[in-house]
C-alpha atoms as a PDB file:
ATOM      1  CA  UNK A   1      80.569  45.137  22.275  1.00  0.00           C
ATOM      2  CA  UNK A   2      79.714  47.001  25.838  1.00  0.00           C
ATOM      3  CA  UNK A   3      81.837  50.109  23.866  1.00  0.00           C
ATOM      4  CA  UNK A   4      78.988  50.110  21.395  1.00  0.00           C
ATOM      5  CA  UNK A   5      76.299  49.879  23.246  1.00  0.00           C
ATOM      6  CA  UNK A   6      77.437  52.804  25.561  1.00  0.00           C
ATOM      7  CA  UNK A   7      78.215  54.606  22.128  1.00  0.00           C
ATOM      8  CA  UNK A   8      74.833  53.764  20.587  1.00  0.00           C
ATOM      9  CA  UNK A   9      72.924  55.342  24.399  1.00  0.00           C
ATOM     10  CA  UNK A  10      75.161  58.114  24.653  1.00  0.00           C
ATOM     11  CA  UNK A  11      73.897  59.121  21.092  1.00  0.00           C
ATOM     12  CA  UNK A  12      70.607  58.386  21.376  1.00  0.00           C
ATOM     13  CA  UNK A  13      70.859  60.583  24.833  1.00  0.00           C
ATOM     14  CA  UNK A  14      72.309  63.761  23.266  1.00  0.00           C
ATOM     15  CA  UNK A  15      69.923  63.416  20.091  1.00  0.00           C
ATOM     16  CA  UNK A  16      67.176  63.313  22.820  1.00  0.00           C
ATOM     17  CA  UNK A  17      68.383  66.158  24.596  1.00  0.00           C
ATOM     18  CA  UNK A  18      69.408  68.222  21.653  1.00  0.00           C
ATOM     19  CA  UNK A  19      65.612  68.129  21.281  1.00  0.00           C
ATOM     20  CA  UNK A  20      64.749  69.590  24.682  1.00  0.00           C
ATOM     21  CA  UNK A  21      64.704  73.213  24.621  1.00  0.00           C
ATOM     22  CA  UNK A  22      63.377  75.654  27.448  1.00  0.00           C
ATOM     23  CA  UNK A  23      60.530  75.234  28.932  1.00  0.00           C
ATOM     24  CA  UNK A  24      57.945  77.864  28.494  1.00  0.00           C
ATOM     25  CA  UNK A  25      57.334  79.616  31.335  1.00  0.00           C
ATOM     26  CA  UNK A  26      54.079  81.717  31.923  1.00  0.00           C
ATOM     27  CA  UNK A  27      54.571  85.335  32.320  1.00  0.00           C
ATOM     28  CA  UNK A  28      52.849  88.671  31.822  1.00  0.00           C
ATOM     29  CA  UNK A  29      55.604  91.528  30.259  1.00  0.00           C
ATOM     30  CA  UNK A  30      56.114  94.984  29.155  1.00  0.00           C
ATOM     31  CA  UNK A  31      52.857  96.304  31.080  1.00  0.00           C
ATOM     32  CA  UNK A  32      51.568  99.942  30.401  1.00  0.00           C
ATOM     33  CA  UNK A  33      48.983 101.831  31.664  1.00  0.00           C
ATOM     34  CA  UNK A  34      47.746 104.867  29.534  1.00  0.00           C
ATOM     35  CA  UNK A  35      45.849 107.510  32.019  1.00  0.00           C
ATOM     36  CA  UNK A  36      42.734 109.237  30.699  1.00  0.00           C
ATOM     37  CA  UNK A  37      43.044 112.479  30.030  1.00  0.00           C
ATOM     38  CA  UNK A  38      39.283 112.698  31.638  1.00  0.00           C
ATOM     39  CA  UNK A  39      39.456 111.256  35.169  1.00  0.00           C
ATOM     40  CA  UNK A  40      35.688 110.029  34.771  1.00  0.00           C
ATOM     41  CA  UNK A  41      37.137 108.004  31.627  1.00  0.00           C
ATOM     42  CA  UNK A  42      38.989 104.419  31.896  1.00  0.00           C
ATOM     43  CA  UNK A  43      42.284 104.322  31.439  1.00  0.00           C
ATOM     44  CA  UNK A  44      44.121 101.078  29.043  1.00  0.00           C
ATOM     45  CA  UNK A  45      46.440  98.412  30.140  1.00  0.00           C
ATOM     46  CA  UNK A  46      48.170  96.900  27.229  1.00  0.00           C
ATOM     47  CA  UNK A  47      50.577  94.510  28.110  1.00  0.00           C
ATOM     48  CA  UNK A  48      51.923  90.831  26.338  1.00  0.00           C
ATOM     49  CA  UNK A  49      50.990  86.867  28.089  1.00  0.00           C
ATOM     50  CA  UNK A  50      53.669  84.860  27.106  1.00  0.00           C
ATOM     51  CA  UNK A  51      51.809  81.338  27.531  1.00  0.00           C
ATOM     52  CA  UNK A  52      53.622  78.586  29.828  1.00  0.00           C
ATOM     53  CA  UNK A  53      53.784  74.605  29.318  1.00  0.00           C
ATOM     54  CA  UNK A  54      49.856  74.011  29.269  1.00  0.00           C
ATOM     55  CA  UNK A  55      47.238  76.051  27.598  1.00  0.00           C
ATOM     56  CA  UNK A  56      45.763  78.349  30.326  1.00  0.00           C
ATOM     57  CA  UNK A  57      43.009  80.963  30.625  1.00  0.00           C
ATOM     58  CA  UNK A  58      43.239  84.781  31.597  1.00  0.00           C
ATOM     59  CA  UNK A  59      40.817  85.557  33.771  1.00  0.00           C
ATOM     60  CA  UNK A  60      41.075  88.195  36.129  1.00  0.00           C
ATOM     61  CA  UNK A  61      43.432  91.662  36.262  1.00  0.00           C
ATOM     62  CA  UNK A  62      42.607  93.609  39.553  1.00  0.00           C
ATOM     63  CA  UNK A  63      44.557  96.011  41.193  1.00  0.00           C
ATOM     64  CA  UNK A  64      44.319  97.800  45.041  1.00  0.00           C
ATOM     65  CA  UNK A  65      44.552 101.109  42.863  1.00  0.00           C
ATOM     66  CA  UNK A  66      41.311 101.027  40.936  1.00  0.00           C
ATOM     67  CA  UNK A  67      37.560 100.978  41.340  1.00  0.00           C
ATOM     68  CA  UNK A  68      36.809  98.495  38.283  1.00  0.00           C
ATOM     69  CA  UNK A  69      38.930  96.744  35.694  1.00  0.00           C
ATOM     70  CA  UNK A  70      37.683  95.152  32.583  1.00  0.00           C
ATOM     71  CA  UNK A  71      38.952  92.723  29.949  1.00  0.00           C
ATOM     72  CA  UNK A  72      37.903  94.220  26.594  1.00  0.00           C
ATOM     73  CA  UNK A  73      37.960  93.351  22.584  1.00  0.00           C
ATOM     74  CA  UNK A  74      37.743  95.006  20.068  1.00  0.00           C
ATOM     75  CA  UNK A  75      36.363  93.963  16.322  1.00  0.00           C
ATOM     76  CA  UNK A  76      35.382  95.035  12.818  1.00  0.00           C
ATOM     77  CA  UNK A  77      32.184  94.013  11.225  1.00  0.00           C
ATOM     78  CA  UNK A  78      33.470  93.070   7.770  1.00  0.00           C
ATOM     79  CA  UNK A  79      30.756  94.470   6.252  1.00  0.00           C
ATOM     80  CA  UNK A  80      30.338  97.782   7.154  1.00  0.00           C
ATOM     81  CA  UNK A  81      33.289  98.536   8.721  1.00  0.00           C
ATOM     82  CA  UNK A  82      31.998  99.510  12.297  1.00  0.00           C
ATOM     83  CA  UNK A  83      34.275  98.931  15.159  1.00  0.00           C
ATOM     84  CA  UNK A  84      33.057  97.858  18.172  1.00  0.00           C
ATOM     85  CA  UNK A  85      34.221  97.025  21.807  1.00  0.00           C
ATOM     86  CA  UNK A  86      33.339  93.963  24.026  1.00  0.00           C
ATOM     87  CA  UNK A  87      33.770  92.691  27.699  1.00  0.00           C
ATOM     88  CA  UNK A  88      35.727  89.329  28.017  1.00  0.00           C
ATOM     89  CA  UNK A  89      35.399  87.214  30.777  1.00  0.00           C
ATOM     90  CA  UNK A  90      38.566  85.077  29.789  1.00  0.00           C
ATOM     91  CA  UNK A  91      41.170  85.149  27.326  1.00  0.00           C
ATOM     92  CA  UNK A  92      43.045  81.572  26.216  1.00  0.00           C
ATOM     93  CA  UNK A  93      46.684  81.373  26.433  1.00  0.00           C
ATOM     94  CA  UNK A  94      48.016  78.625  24.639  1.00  0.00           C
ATOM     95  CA  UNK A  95      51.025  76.708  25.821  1.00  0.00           C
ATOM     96  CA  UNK A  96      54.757  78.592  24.420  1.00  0.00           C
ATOM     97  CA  UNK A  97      52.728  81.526  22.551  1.00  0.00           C
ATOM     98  CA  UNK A  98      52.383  85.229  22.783  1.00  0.00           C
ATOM     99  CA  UNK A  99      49.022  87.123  23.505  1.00  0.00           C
ATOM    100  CA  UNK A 100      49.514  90.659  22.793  1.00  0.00           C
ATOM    101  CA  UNK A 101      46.928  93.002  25.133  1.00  0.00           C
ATOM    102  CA  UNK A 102      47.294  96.451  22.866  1.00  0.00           C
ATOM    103  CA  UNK A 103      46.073  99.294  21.148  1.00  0.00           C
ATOM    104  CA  UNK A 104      43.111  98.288  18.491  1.00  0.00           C
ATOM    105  CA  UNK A 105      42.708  94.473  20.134  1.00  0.00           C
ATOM    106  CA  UNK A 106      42.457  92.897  22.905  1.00  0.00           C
ATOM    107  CA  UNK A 107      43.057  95.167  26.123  1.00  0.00           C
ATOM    108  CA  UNK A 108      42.206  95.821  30.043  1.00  0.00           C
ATOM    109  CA  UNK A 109      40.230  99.025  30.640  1.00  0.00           C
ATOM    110  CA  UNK A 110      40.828 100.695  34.300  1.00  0.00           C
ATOM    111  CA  UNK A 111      38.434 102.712  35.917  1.00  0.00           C
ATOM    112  CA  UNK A 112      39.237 105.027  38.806  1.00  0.00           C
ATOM    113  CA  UNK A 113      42.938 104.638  39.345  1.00  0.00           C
ATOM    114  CA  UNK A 114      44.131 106.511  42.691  1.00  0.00           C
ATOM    115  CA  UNK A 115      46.742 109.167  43.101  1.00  0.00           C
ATOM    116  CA  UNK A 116      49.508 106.752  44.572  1.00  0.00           C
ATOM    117  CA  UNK A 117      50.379 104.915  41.077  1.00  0.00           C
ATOM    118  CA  UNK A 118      50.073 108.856  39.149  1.00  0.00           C
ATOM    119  CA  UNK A 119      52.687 109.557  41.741  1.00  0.00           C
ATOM    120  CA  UNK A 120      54.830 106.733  41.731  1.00  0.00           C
ATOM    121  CA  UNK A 121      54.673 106.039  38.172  1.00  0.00           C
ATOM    122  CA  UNK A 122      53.694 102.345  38.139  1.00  0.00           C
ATOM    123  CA  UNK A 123      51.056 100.454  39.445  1.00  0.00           C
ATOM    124  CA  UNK A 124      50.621  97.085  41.273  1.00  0.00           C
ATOM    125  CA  UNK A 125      48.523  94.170  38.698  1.00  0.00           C
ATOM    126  CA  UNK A 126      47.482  90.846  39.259  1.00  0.00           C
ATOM    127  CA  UNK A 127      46.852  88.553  36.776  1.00  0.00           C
ATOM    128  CA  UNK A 128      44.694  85.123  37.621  1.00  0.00           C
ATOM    129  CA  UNK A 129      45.092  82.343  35.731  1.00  0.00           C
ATOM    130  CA  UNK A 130      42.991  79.099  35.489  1.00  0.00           C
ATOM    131  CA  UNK A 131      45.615  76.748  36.718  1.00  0.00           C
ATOM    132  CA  UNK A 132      45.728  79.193  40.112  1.00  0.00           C
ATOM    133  CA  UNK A 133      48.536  80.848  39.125  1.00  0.00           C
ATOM    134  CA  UNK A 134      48.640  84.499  39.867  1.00  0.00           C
ATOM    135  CA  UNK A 135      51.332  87.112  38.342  1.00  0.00           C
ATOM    136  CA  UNK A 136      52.030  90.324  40.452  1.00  0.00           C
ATOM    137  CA  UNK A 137      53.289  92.830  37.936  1.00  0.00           C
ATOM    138  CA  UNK A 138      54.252  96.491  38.262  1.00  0.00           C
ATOM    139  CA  UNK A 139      52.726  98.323  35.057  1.00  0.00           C
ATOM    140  CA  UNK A 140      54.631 101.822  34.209  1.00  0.00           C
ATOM    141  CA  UNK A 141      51.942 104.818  34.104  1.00  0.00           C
ATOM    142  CA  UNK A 142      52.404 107.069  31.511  1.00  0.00           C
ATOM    143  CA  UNK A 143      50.169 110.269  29.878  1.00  0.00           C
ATOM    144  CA  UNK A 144      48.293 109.667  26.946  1.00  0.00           C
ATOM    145  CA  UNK A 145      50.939 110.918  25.311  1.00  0.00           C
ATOM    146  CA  UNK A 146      53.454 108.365  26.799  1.00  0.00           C
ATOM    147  CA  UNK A 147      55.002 111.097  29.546  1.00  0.00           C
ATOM    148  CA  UNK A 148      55.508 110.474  33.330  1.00  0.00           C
ATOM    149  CA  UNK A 149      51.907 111.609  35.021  1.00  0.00           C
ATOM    150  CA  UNK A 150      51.936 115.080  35.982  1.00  0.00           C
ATOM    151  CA  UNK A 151      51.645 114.796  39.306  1.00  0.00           C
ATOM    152  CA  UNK A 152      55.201 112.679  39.155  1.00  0.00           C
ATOM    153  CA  UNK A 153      56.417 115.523  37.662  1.00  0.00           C
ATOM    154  CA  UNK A 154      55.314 118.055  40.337  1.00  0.00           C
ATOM    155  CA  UNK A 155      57.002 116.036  43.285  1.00  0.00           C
ATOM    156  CA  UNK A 156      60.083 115.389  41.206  1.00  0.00           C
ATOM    157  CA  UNK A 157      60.334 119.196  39.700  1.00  0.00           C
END
């Protein structure tokens, strides 16, 4: 009888556990920053949230290496077709899901980005969440035209 009952738990256990994947952890990935060809001009940050075991909010990106940085949307009006750009003050992440930050949505505009990350080729990001968490991420620079920043080039050449 004890044989069963240690049978029956060890069952129930692994059916239990077989349930249990990963946990989702919150992250920011594959972060981008597209210079300006016009240094007066914002640059774009597009970049993916992959959302963690709660539902969180976006809130902040800031960065040593710029003068201003703004979350931005962009939408259609269904009716006549005119697309239009908007500040956000947060974004919602919710819990195990993916928030894509790219070209013709949701994205981070950059104003005034200093010589050090056009040299270096990435720049230093941090991303505030609304449980406190913050993300340090290094975002490759890239041209317009997705090549190293010219003035990488020049030091490296």
């Amino acid at each position: 009888m004890y044989r069963r009952i240690f049978t029956i738990s060890a069952v129930a256990t692994a059916l239990l556990l077989a349930g249990c994947g990963p946990t989702p952890q919150l992250k920011v990935k594959e972060a981008v920053l597209t210079l300006s060809p016009v240094d007066s001009n914002p640059s774009v940050l597009h970049f993916n949230v992959y959302g963690g075991p709660e539902d969180v909010h976006l809130l902040r990106v800031s960065s040593p290496s710029a003068v201003r940085i703004e979350m931005h949307d962009v939408s259609v009006d269904t009716k006549t077709g005119a697309v239009t750009m908007a500040p956000m003050n947060r974004v919602l992440i919710p819990s195990g899901e993916k928030i894509a930050f790219k070209k013709g949505g949701k994205h981070v505009m950059i104003w005034g980005v200093n010589v050090i990350p056009r040299r270096l080729g990435v720049i230093e990001t941090e991303f505030l969440f609304s449980n406190n968490v913050r993300i340090l991420v290094k975002a490759r620079v890239q041209e317009i035209d997705g090549s190293d920043p010219d003035e990488k080039k020049a030091i490296d050449g």
